[in-house]
C-alpha atoms as a PDB file:
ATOM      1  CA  UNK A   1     -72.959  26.190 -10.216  1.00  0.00           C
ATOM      2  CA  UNK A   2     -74.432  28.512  -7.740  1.00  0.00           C
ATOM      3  CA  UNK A   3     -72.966  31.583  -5.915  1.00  0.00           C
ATOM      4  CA  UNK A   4     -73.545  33.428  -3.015  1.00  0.00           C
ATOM      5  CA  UNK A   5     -72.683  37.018  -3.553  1.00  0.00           C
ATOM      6  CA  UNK A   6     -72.081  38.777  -0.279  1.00  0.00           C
ATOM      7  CA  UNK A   7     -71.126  42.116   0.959  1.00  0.00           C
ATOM      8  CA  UNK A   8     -68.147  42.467   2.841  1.00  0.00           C
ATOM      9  CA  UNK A   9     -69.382  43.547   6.830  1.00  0.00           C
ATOM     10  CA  UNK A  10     -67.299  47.004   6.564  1.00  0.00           C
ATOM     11  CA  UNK A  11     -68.907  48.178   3.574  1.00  0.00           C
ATOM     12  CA  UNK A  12     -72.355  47.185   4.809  1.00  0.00           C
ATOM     13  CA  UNK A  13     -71.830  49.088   8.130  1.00  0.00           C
ATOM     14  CA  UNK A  14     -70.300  52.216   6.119  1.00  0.00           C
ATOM     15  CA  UNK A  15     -73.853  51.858   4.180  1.00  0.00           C
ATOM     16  CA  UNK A  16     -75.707  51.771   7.068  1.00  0.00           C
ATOM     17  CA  UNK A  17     -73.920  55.025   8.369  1.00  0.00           C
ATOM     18  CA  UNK A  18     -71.806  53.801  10.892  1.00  0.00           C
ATOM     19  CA  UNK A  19     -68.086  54.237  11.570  1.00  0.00           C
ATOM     20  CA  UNK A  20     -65.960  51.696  12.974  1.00  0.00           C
ATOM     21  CA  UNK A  21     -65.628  53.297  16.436  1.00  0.00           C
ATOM     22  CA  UNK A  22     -69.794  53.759  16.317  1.00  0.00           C
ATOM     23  CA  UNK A  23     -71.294  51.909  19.021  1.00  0.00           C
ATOM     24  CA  UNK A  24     -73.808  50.029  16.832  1.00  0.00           C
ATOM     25  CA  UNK A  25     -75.708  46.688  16.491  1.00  0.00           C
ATOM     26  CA  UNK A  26     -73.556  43.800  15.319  1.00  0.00           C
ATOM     27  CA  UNK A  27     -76.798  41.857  14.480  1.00  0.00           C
ATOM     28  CA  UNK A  28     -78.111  44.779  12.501  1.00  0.00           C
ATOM     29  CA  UNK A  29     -75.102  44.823  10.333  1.00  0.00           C
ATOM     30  CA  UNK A  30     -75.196  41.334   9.954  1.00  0.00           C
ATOM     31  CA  UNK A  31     -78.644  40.865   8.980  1.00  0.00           C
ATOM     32  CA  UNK A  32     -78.288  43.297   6.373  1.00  0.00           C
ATOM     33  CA  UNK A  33     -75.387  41.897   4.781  1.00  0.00           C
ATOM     34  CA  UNK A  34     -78.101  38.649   4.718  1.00  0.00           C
ATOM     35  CA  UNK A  35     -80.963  41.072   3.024  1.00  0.00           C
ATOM     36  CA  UNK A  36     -78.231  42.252   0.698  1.00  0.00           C
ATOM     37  CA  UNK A  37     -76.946  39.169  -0.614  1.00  0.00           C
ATOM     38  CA  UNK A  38     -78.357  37.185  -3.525  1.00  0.00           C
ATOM     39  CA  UNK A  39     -77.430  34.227  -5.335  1.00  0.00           C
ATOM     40  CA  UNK A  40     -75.873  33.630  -9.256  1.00  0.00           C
ATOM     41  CA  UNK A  41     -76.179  31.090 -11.320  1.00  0.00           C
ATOM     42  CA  UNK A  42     -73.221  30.193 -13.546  1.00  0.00           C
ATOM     43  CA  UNK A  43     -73.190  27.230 -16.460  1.00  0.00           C
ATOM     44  CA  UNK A  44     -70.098  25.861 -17.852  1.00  0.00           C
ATOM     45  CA  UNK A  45     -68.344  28.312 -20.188  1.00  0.00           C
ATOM     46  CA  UNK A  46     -70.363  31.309 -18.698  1.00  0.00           C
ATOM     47  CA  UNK A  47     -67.823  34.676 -16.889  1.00  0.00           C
ATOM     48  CA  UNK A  48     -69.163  35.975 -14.102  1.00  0.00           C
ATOM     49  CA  UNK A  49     -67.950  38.790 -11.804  1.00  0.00           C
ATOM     50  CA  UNK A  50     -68.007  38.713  -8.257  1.00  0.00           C
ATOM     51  CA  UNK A  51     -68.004  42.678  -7.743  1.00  0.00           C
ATOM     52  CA  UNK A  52     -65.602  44.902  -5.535  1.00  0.00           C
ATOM     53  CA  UNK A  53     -66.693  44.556  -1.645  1.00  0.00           C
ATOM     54  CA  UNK A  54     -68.500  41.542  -2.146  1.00  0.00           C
ATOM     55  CA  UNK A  55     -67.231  37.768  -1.683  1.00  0.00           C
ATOM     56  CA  UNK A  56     -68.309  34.766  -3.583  1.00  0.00           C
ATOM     57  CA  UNK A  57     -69.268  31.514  -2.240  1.00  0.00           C
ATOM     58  CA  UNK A  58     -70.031  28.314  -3.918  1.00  0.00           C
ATOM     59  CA  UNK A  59     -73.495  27.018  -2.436  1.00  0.00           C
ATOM     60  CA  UNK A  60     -73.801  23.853  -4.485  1.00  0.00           C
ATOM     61  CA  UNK A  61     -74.163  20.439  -2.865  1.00  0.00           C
ATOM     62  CA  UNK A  62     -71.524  18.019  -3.390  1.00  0.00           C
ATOM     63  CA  UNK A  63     -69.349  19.116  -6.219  1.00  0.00           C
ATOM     64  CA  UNK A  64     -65.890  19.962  -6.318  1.00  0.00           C
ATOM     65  CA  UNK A  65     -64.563  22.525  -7.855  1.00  0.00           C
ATOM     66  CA  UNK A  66     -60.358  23.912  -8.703  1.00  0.00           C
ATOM     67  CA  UNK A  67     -59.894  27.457  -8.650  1.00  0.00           C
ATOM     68  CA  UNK A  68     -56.807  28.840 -10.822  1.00  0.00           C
ATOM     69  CA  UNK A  69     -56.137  32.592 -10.015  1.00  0.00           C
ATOM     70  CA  UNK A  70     -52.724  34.606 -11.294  1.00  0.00           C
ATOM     71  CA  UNK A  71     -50.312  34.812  -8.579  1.00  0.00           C
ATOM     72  CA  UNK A  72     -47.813  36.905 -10.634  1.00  0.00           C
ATOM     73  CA  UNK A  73     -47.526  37.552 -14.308  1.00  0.00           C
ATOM     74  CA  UNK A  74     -46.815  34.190 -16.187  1.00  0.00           C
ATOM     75  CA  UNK A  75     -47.314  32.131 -12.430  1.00  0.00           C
ATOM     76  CA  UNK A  76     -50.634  30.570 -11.966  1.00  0.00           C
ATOM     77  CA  UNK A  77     -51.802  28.877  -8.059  1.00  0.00           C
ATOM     78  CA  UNK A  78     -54.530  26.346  -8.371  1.00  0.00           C
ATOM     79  CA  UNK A  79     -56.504  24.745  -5.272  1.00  0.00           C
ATOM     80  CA  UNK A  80     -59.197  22.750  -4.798  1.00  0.00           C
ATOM     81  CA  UNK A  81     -62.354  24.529  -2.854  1.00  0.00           C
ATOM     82  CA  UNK A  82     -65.066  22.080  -1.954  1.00  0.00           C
ATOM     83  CA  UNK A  83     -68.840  23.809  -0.994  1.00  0.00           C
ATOM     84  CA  UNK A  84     -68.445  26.231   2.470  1.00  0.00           C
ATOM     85  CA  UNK A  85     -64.460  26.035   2.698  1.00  0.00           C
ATOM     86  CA  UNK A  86     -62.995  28.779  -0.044  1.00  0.00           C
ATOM     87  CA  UNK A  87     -64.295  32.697  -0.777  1.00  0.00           C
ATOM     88  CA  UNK A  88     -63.819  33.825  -3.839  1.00  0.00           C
ATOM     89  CA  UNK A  89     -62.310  37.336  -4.123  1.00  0.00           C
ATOM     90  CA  UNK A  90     -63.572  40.149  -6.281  1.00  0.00           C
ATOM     91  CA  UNK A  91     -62.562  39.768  -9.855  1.00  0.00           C
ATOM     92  CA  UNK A  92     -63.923  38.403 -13.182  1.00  0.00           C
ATOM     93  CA  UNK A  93     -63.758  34.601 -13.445  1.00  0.00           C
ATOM     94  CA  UNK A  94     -64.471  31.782 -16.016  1.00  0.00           C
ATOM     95  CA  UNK A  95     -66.422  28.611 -15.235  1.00  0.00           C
ATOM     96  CA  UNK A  96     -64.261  25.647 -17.282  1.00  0.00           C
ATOM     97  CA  UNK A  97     -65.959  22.334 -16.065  1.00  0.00           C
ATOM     98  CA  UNK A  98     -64.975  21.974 -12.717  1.00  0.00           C
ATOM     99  CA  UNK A  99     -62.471  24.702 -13.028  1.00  0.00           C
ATOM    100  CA  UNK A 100     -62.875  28.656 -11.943  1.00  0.00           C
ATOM    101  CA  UNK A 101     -60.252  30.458 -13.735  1.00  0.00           C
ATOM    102  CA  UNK A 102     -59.618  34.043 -12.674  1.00  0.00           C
ATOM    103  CA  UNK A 103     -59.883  35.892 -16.120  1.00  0.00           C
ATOM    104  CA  UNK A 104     -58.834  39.565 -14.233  1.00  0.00           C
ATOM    105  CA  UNK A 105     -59.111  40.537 -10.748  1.00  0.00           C
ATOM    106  CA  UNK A 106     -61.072  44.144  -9.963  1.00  0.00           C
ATOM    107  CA  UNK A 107     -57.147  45.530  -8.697  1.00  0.00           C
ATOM    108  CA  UNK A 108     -56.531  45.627 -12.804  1.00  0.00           C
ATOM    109  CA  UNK A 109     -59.752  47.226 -13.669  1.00  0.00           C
ATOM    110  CA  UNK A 110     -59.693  50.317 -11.945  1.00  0.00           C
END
């Protein structure tokens, strides 16, 4: 499975020295994010972390995949997240088959 790591655009722009109420070029931010991102690749059984201020994105052609995160202590929340349609948050996740299984999101690590 492949995955897009991405910046979030707010940390990007804070990198590039601008504050929110700087008049600055959208475009620029954007492109950096681009030039900033790069892509993982994951095989069944592997963890992989998608770091704080960045997003994941599956970028694999026709597979499915279920995500399973911890809603609460003791509650999981499954979905299904086909290529394009789900991000995946920051955190440390498994890859079980066809199943991403949060293993500890970065709000417990720090």
């Amino acid at each position: 499975m492949k995955i897009l790591l991405m910046p979030d655009y707010d940390s990007t722009r804070e990198d590039m020295g601008f504050d929110e109420s700087d008049d600055y070029d959208n475009d620029a931010i954007l492109f950096q994010q681009g030039f900033d991102s790069d892509i993982i690749e994951v095989e069944d059984g592997e963890t992989f972390t998608i770091p704080e201020d960045y997003s994941g994105q599956i970028v694999e052609d026709g597979n499915c995949y279920y995500i399973t995160i911890e809603v609460v202590p003791g509650s999981w929340e499954q979905w299904h997240m086909e290529e394009g349609e789900s991000i995946i948050d920051p955190g440390v996740y498994r890859l079980e088959g066809d199943l991403i299984r949060e293993i500890e999101s970065n709000e417990k690590l720090f």
